[in-house]
N, C-alpha and C. Protein backbone atom coordinates (compact mmCIF):
# COMPACT_ATOMS: atom_id res chain seq x y z
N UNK A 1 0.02 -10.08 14.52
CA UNK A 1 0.69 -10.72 15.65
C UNK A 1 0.00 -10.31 16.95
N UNK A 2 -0.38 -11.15 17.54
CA UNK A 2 -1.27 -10.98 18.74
C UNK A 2 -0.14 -10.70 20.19
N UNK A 3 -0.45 -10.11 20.57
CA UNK A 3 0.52 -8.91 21.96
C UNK A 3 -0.47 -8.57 22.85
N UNK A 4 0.10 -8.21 24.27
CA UNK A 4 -0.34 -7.44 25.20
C UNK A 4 0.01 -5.70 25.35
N UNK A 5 -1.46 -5.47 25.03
CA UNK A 5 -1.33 -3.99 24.96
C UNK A 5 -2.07 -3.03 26.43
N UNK A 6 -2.23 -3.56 27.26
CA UNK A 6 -2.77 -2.98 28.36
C UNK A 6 -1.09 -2.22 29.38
N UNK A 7 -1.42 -1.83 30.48
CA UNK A 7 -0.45 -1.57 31.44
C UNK A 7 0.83 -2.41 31.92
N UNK A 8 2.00 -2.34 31.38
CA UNK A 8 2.86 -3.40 31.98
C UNK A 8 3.19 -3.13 33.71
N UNK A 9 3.04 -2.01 33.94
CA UNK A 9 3.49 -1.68 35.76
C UNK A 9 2.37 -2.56 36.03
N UNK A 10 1.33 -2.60 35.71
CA UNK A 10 -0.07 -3.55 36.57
C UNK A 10 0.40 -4.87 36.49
N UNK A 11 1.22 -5.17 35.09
CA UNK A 11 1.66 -6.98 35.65
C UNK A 11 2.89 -6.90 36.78
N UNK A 12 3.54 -6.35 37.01
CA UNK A 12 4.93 -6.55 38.01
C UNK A 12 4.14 -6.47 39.69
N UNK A 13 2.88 -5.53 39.96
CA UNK A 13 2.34 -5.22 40.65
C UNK A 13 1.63 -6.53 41.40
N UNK A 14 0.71 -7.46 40.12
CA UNK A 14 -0.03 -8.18 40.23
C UNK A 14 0.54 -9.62 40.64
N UNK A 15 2.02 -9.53 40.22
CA UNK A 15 3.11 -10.49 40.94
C UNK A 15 3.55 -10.49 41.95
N UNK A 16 3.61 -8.81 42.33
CA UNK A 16 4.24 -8.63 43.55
C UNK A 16 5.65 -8.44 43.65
N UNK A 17 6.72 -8.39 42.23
CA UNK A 17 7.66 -8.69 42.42
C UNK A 17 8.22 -7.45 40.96
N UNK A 18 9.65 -6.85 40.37
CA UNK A 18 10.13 -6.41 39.54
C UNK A 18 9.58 -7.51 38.12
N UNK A 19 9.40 -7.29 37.23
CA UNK A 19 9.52 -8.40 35.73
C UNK A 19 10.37 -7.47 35.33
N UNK A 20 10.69 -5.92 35.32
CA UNK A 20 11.51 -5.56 33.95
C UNK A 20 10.81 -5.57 32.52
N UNK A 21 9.61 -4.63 32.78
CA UNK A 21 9.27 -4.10 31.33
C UNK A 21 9.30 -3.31 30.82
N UNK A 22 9.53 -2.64 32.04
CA UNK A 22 9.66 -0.95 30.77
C UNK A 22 11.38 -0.43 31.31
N UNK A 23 11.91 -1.63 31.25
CA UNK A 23 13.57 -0.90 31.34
C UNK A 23 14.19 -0.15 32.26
N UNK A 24 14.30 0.92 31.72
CA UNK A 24 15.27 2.14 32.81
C UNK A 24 14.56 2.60 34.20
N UNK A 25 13.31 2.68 33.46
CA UNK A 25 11.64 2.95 34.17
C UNK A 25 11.97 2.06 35.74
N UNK A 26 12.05 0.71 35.49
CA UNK A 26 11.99 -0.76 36.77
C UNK A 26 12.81 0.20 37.80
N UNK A 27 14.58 0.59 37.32
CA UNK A 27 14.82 0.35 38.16
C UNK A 27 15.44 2.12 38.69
N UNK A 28 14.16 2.97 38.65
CA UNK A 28 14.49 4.00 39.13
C UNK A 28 13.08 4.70 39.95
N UNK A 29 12.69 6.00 40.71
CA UNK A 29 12.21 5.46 41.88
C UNK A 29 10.39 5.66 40.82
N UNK A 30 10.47 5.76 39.84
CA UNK A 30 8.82 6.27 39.13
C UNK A 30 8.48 4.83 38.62
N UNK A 31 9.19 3.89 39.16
CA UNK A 31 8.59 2.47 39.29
C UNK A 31 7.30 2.09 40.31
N UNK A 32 6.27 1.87 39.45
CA UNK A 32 5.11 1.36 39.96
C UNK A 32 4.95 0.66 41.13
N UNK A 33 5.71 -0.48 41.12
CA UNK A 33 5.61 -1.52 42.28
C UNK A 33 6.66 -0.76 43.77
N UNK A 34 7.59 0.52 43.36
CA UNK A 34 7.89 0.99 44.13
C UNK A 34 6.95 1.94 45.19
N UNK A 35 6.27 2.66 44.25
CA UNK A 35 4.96 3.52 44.97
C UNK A 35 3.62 2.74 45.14
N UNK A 36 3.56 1.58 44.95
CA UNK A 36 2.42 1.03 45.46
C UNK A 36 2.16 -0.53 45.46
N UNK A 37 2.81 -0.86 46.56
CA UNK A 37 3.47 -2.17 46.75
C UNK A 37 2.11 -3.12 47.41
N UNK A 38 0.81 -3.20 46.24
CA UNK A 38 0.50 -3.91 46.22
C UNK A 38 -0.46 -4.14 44.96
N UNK A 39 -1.48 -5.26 44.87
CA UNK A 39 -2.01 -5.77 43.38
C UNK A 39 -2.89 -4.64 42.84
N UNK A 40 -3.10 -4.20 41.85
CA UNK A 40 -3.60 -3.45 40.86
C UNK A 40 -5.21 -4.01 41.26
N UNK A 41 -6.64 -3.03 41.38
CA UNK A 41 -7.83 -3.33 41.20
C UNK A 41 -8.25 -2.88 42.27
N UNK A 42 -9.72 -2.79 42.29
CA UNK A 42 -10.54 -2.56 43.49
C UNK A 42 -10.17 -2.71 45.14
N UNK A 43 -10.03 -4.29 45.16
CA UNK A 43 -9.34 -5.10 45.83
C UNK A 43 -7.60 -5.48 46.40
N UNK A 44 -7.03 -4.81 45.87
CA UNK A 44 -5.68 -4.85 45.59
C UNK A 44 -4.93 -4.65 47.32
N UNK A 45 -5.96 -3.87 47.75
CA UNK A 45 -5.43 -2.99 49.61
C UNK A 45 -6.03 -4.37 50.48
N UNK A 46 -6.86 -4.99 49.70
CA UNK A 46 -7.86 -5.67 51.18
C UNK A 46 -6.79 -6.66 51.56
N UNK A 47 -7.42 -7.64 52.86
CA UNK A 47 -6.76 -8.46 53.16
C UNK A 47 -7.23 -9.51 52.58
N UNK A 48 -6.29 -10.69 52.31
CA UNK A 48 -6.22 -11.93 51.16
C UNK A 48 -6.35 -13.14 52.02
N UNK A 49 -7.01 -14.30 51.84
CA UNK A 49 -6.79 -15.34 52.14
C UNK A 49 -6.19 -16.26 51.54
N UNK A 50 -5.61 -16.90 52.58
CA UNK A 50 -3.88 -17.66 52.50
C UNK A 50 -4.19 -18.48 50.85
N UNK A 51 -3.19 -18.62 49.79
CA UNK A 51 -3.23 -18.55 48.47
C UNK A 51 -3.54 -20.50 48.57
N UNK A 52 -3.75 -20.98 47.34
CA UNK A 52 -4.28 -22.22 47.83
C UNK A 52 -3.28 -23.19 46.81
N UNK A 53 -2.78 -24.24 46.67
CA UNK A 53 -1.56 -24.38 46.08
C UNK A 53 -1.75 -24.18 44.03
N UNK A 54 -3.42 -24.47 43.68
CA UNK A 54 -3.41 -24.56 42.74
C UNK A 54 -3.22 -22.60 42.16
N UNK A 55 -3.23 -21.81 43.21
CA UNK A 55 -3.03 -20.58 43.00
C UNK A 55 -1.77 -20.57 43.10
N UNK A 56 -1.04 -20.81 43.87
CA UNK A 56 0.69 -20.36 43.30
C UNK A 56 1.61 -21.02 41.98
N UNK A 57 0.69 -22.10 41.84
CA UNK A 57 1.22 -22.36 40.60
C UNK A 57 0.89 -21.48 39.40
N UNK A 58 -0.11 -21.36 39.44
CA UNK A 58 -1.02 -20.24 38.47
C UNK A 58 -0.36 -18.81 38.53
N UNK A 59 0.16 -18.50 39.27
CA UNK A 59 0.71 -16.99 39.73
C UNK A 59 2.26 -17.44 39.19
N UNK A 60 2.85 -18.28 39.26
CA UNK A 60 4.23 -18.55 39.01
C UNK A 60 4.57 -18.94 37.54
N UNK A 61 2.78 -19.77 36.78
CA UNK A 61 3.00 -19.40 35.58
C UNK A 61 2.99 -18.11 34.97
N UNK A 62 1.93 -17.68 35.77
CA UNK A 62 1.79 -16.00 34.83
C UNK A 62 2.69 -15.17 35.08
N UNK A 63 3.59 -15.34 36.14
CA UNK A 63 4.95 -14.29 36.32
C UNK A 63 6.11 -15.19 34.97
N UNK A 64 6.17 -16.04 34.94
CA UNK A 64 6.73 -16.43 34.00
C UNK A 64 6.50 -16.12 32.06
N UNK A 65 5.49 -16.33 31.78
CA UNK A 65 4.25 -16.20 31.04
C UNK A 65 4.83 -14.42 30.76
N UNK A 66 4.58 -13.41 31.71
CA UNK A 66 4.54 -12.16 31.57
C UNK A 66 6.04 -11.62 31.54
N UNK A 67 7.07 -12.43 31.91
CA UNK A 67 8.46 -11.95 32.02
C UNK A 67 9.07 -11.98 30.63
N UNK A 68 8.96 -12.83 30.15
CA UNK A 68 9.26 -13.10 28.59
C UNK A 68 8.32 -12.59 27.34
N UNK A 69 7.19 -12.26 27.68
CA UNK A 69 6.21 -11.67 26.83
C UNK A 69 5.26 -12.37 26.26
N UNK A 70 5.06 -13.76 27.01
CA UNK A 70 4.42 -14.62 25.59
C UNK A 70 2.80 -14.97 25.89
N UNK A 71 2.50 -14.61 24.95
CA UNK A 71 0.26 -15.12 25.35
C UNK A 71 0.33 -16.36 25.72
N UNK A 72 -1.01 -16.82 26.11
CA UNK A 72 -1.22 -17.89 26.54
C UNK A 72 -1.11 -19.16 25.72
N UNK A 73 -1.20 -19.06 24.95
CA UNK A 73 -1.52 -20.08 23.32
C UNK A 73 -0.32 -20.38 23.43
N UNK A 74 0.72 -19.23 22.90
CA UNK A 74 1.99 -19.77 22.49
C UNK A 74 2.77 -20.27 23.87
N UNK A 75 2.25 -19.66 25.19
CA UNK A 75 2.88 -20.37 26.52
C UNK A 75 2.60 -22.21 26.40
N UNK A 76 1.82 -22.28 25.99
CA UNK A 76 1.23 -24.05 26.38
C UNK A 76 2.10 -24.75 24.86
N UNK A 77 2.17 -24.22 23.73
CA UNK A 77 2.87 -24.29 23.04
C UNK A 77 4.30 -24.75 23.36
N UNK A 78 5.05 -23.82 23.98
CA UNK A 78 6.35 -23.93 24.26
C UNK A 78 6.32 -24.80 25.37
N UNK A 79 5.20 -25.52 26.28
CA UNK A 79 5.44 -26.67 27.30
C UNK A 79 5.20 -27.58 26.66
N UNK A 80 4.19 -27.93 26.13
CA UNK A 80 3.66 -28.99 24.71
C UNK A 80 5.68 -29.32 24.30
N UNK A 81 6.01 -28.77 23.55
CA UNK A 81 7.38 -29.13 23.06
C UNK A 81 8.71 -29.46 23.97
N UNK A 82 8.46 -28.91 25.24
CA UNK A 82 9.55 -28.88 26.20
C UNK A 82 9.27 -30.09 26.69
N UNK A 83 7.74 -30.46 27.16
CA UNK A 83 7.63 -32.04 27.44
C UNK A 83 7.50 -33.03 26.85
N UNK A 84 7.72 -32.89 25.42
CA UNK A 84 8.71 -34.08 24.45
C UNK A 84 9.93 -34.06 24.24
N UNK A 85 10.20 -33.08 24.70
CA UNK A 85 12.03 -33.05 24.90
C UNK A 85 12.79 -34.07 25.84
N UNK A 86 14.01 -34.73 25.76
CA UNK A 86 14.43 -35.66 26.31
C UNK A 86 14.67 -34.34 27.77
N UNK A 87 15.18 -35.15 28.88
CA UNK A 87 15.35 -34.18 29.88
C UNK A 87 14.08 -33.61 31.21
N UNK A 88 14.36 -32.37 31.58
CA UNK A 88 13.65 -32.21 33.08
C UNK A 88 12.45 -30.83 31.76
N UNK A 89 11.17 -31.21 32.24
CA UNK A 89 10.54 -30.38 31.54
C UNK A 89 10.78 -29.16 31.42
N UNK A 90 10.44 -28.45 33.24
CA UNK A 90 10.69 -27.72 33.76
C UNK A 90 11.94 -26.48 32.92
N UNK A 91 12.96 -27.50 32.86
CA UNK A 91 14.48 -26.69 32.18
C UNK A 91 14.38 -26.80 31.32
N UNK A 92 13.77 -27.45 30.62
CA UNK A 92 13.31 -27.21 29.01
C UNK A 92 12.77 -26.41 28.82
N UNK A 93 11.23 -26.04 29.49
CA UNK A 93 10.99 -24.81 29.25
C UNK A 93 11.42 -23.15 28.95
N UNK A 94 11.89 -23.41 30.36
CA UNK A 94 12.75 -21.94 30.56
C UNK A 94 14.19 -21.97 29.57
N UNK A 95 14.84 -23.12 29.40
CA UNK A 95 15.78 -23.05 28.29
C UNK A 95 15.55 -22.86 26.86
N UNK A 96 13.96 -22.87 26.26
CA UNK A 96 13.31 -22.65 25.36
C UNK A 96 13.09 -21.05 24.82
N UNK A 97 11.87 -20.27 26.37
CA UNK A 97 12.38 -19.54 26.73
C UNK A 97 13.09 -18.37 26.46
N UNK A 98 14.32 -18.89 26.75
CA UNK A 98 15.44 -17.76 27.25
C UNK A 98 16.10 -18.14 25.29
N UNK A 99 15.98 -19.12 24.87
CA UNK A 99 16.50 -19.19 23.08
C UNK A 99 15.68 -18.21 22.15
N UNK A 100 15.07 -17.56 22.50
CA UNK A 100 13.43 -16.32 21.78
C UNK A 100 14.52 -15.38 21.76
N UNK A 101 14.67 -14.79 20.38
CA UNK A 101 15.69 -14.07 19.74
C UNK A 101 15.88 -12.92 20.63
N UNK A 102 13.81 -12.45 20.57
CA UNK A 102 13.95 -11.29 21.33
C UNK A 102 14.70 -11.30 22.85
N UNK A 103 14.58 -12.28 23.23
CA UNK A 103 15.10 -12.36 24.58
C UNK A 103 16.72 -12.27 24.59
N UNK A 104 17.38 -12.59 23.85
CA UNK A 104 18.72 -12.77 23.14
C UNK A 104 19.09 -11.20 23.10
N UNK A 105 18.54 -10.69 22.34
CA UNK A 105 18.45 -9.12 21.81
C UNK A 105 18.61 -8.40 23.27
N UNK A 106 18.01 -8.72 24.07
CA UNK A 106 17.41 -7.87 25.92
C UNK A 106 19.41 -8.52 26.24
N UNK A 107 19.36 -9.93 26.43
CA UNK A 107 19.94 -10.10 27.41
C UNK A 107 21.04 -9.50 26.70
N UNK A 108 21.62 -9.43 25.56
CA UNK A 108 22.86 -9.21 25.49
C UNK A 108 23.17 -7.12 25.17
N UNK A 109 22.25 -6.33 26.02
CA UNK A 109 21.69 -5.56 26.55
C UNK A 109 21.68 -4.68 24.92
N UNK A 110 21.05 -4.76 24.09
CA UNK A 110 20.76 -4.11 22.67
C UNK A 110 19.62 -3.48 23.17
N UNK A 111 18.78 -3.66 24.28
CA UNK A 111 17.16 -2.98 23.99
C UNK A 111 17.05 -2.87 25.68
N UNK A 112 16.27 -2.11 26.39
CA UNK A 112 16.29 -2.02 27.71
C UNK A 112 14.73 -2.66 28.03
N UNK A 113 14.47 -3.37 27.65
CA UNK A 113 13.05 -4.46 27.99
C UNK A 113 12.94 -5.51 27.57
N UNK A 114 12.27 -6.72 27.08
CA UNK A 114 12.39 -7.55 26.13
C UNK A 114 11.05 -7.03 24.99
N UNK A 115 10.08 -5.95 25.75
CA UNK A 115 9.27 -5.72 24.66
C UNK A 115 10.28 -4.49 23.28
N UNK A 116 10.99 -4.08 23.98
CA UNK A 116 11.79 -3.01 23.37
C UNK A 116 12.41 -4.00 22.18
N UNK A 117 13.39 -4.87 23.02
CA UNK A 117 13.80 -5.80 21.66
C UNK A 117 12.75 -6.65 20.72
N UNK A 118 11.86 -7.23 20.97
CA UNK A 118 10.79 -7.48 20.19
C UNK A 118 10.76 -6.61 19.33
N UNK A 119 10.87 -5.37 19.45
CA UNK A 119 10.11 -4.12 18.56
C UNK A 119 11.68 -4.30 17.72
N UNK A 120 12.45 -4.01 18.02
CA UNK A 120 13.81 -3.97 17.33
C UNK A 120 13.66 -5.07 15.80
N UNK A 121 13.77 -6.56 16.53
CA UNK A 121 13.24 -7.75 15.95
C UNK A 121 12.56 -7.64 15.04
N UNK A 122 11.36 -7.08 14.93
CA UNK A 122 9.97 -7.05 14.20
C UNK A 122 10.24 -5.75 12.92
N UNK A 123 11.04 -4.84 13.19
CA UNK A 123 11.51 -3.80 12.75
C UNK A 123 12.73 -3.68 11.88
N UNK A 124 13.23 -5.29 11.53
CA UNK A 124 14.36 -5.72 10.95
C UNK A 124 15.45 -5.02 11.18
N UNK A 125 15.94 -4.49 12.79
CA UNK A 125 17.22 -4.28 12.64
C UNK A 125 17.97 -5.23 13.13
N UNK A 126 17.76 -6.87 13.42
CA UNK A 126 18.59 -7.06 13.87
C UNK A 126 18.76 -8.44 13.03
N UNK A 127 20.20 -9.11 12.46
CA UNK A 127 21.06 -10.01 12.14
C UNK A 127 20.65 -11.16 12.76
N UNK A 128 20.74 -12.28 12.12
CA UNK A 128 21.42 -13.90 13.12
C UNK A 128 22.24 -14.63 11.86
N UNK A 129 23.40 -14.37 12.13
CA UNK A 129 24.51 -15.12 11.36
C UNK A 129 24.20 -14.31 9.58
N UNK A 130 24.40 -12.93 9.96
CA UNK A 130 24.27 -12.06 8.64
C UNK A 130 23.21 -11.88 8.25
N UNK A 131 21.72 -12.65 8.55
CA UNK A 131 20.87 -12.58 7.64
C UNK A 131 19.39 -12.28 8.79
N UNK A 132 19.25 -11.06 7.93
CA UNK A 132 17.70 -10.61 9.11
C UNK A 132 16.79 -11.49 9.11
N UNK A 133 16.29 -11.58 10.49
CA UNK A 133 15.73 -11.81 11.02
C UNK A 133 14.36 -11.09 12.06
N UNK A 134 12.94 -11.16 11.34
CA UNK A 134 12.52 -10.36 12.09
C UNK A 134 11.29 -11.52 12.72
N UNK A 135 11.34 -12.60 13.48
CA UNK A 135 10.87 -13.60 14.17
C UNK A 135 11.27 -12.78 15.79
N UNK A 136 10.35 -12.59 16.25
CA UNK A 136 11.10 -12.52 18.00
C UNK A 136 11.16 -14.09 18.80
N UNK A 137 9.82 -14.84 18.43
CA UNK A 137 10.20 -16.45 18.59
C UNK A 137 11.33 -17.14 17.97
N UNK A 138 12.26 -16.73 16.66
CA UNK A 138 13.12 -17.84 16.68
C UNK A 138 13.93 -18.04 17.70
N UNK A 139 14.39 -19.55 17.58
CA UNK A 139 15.44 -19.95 18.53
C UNK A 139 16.09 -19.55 18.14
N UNK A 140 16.99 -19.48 18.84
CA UNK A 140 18.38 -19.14 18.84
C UNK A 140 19.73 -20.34 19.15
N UNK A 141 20.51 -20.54 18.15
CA UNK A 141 20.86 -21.92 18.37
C UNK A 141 22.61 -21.42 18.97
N UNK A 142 23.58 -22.41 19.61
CA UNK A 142 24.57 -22.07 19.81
C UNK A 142 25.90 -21.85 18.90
N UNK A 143 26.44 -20.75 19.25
CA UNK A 143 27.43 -20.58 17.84
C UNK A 143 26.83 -19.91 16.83
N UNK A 144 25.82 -19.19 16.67
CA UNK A 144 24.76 -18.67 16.19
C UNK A 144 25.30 -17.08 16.40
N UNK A 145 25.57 -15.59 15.81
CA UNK A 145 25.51 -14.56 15.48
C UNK A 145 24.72 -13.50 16.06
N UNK A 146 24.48 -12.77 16.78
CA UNK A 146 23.76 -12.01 16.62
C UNK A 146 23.85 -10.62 16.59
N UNK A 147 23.60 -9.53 15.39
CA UNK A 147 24.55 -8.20 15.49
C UNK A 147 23.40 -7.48 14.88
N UNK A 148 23.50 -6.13 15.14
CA UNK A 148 22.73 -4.96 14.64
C UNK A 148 22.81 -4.82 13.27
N UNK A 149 22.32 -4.28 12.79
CA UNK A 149 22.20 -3.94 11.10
C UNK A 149 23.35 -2.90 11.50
N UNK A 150 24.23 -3.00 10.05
CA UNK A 150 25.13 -1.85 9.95
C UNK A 150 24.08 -0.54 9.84
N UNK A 151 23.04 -0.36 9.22
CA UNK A 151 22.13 1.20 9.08
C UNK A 151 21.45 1.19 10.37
N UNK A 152 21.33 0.49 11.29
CA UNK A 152 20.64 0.74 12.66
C UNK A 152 21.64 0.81 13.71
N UNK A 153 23.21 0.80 13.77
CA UNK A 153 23.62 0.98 14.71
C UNK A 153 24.00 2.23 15.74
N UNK A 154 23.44 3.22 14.72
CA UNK A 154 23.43 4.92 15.18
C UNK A 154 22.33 4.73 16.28
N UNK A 155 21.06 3.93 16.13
CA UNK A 155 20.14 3.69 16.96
C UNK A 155 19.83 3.87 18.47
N UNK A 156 19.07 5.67 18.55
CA UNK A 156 19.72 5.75 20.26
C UNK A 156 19.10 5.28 21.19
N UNK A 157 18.16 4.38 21.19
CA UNK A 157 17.86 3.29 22.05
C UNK A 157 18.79 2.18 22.33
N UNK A 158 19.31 1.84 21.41
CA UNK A 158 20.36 0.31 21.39
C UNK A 158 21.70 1.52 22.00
N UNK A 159 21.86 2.65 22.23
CA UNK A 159 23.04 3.10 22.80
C UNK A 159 22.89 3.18 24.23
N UNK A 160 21.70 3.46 23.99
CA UNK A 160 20.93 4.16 25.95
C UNK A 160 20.84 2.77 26.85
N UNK A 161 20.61 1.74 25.99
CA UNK A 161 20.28 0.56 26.61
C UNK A 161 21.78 -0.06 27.30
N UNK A 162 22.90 0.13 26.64
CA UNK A 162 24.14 -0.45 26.66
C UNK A 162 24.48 0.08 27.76
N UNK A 163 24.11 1.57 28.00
CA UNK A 163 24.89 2.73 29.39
C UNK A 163 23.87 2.33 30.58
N UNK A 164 22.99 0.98 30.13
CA UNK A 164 22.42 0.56 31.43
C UNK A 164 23.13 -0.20 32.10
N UNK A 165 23.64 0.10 33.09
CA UNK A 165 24.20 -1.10 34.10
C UNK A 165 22.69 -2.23 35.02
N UNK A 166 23.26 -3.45 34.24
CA UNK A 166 21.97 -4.35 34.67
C UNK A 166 22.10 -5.49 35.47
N UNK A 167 23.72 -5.49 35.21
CA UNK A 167 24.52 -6.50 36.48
C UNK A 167 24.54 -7.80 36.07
N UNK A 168 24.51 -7.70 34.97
CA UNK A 168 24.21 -9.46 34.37
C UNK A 168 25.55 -9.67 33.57
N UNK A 169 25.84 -10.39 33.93
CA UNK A 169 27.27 -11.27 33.35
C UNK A 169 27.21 -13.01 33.62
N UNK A 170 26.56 -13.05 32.21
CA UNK A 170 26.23 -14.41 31.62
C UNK A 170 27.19 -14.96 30.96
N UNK A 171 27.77 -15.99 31.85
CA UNK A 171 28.85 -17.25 30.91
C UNK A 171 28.49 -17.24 29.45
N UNK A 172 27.31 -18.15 29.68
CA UNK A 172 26.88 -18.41 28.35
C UNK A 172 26.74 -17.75 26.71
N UNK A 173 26.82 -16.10 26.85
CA UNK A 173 26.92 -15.34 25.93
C UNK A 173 28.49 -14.41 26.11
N UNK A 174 28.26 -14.24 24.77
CA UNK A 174 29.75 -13.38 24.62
C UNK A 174 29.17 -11.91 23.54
N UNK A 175 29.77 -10.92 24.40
CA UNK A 175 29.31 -9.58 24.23
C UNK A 175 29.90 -8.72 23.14
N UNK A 176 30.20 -8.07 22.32
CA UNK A 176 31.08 -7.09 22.22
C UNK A 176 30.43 -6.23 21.93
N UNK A 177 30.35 -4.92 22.72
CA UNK A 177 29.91 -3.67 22.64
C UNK A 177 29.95 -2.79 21.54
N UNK A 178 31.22 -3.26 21.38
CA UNK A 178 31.81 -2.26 20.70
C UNK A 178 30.94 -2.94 18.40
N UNK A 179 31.28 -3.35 18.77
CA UNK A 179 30.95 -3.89 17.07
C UNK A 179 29.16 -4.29 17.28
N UNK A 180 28.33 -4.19 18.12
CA UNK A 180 27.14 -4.47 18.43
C UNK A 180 26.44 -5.95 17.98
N UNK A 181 27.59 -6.62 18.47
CA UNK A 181 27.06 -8.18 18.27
C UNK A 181 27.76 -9.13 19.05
N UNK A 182 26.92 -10.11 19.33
CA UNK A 182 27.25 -11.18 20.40
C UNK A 182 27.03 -12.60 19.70
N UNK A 183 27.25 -13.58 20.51
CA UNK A 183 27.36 -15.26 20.26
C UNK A 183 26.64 -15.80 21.53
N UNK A 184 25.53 -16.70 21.06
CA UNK A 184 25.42 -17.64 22.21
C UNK A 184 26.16 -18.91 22.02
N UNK A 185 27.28 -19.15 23.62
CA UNK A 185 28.00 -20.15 23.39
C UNK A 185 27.48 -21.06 23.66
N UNK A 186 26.76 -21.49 24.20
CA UNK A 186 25.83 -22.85 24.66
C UNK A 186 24.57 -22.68 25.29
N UNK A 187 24.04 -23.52 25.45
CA UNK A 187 22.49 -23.65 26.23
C UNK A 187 22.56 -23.58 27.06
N UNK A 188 21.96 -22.40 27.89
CA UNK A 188 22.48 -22.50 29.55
C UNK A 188 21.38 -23.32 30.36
N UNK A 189 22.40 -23.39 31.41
CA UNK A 189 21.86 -24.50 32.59
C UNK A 189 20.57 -23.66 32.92
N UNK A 190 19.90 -24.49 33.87
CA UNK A 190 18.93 -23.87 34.70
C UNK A 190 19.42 -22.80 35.52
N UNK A 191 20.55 -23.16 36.51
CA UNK A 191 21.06 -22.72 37.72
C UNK A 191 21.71 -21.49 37.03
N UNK A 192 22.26 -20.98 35.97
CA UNK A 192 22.99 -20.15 35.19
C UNK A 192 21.91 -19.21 34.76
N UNK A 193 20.99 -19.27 34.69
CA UNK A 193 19.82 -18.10 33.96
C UNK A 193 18.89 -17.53 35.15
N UNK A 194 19.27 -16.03 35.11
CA UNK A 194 18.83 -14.70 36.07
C UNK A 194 16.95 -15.44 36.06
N UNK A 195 16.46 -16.02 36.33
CA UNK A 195 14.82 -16.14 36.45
C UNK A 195 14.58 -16.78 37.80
N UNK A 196 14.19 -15.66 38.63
CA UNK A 196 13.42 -15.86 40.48
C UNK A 196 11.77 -16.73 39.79
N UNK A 197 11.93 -18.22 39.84
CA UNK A 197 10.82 -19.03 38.71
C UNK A 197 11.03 -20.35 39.30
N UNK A 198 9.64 -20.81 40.13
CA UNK A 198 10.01 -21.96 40.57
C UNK A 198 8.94 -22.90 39.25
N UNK A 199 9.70 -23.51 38.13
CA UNK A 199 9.07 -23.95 36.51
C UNK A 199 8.00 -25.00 36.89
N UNK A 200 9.04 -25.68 38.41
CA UNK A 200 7.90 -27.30 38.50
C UNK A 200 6.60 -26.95 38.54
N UNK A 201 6.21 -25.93 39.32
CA UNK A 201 4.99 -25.81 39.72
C UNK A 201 4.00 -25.51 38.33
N UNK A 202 5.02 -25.16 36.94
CA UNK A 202 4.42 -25.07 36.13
C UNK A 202 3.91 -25.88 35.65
N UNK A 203 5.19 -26.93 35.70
CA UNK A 203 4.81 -28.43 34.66
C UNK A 203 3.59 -29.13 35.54
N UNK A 204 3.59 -29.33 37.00
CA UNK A 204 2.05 -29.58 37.94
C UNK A 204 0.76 -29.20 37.44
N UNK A 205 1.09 -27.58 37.31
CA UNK A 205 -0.19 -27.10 37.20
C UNK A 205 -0.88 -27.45 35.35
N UNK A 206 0.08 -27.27 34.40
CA UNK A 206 -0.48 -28.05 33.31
C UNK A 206 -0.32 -29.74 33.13
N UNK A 207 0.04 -30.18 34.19
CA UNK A 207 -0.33 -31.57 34.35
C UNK A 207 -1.35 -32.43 35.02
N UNK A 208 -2.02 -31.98 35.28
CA UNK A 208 -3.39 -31.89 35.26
C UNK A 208 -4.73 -32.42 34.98
C-alpha cells in the first residue's frame, strides 16, 4: 500500500495552515507551524511573489489531498468518480472524502489523526456492521456500524484519543463512547463538514 512517509509538520507548514496529523501534537505548543510560521525549505523565510491563480488552486488541492491522507493517483481517482456523480462535483468530492472508513474512525474520535486511524483500520481492529474491515478507503454507507473489536477495546490509544477534546459535534454521526461504536446517519452536506477547502478551485484546476 503506497503512503506518505516523509515529515507530516512540513505539510501543515507548507499550507500555512493546522491539517491535524499528528493529533494531540497540532494542538499543543510543540506544534511545528506554531514555532515556525512559515514554508519548510531553503526558501521558506524569503519574500514570495503574489501566488498566480493556477497556484492557489494547486495549493488548495494539496491541502486537501494532504488532510485526508490520500496520494495523488487515488486523489484524481476519487474526482474521476465524483464527476460522474449526479450533483455539484465539488461536494461530491469532499462527501466521498469524508465516507473513507479511516476518516470515520478520526471523526468519531477512536484515533487522534486520520493516519492513526488508518493504522487502526489496516490492523483489523475495527468493525462495519460486525464484520472487519481492514480497507481505510471503504465507503462508508448510511446506517452503517462502526465499533471497535471487542479484543481491541482496552486499546490505549483509542482511550487517549476520546479524552481529546476536539470540539466537533457532527449532526450527521452518532457517538457512543461508552460501547466504542458509532452510526453514520446520513451523507453530510457540504456546509455541515469541519473542512476550511474552497473544492471549486479543485474541480477548475483538474478541468483543464
Amino acid at each position: 500500500m503506497a503512503r506518505y512517509k516523509d515529515a507530516n509538520c512540513k505539510l501543515c507548514r507548507r499550507e500555512g495552515e493546522k491539517l491535524f496529523l499528528k493529533g494531540s501534537r497540532c494542538m499543543s505548543v510543540k506544534c511545528a507551524l506554531e514555532r515556525r510560521q512559515y514554508a519548510p525549505g531553503q526558501h521558506g523565510q524569503s519574500r514570495r511573489r503574489k501566488i498566480s491563480a493556477y497556484g492557489q488552486q494547486l495549493r488548495e488541492k494539496q491541502k486537501v489531498r494532504r488532510t485526508y491522507g490520500v496520494l495523488e493517483k487515488q486523489f484524481r481517482i476519487y474526482f474521476a468518480k465524483s464527476d460522474r456523480k449526479t450533483g455539484i462535483t465539488g461536494e461530491n468530492l469532499i462527501q466521498m472524502l469524508e465516507g473513507r472508513l479511516d476518516n470515520m474512525v478520526y471523526r468519531l474520535g477512536f484515533a487522534p489523526s486520520r493516519k492513526s486511524a488508518r493504522q487502526l483500520v489496516r490492523h483489523r481492529h475495527v468493525l462495519v456492521n460486525d464484520r472487519i474491515v481492514d480497507i481505510p478507503s471503504f465507503q462508508v454507507k448510511p446506517s452503517q456500524i462502526i465499533k471497535i473489536k471487542e479484543k481491541s477495546k482496552n486499546l490505549d490509544l483509542i482511550h487517549a484519543s476520546l479524552k481529546m477534546a476536539r470540539g466537533e459535534d457532527l449532526a450527521w454521526l452518532r457517538i457512543n463512547k461508552a460501547a466504542l461504536e458509532g452510526e453514520l446517519l446520513e451523507v453530510p452536506k457540504r456546509i455541515d463538514i469541519p473542512l476550511t477547502a474552497n473544492e471549486q478551485l479543485i474541480v477548475e484546476l483538474y478541468s483543464k
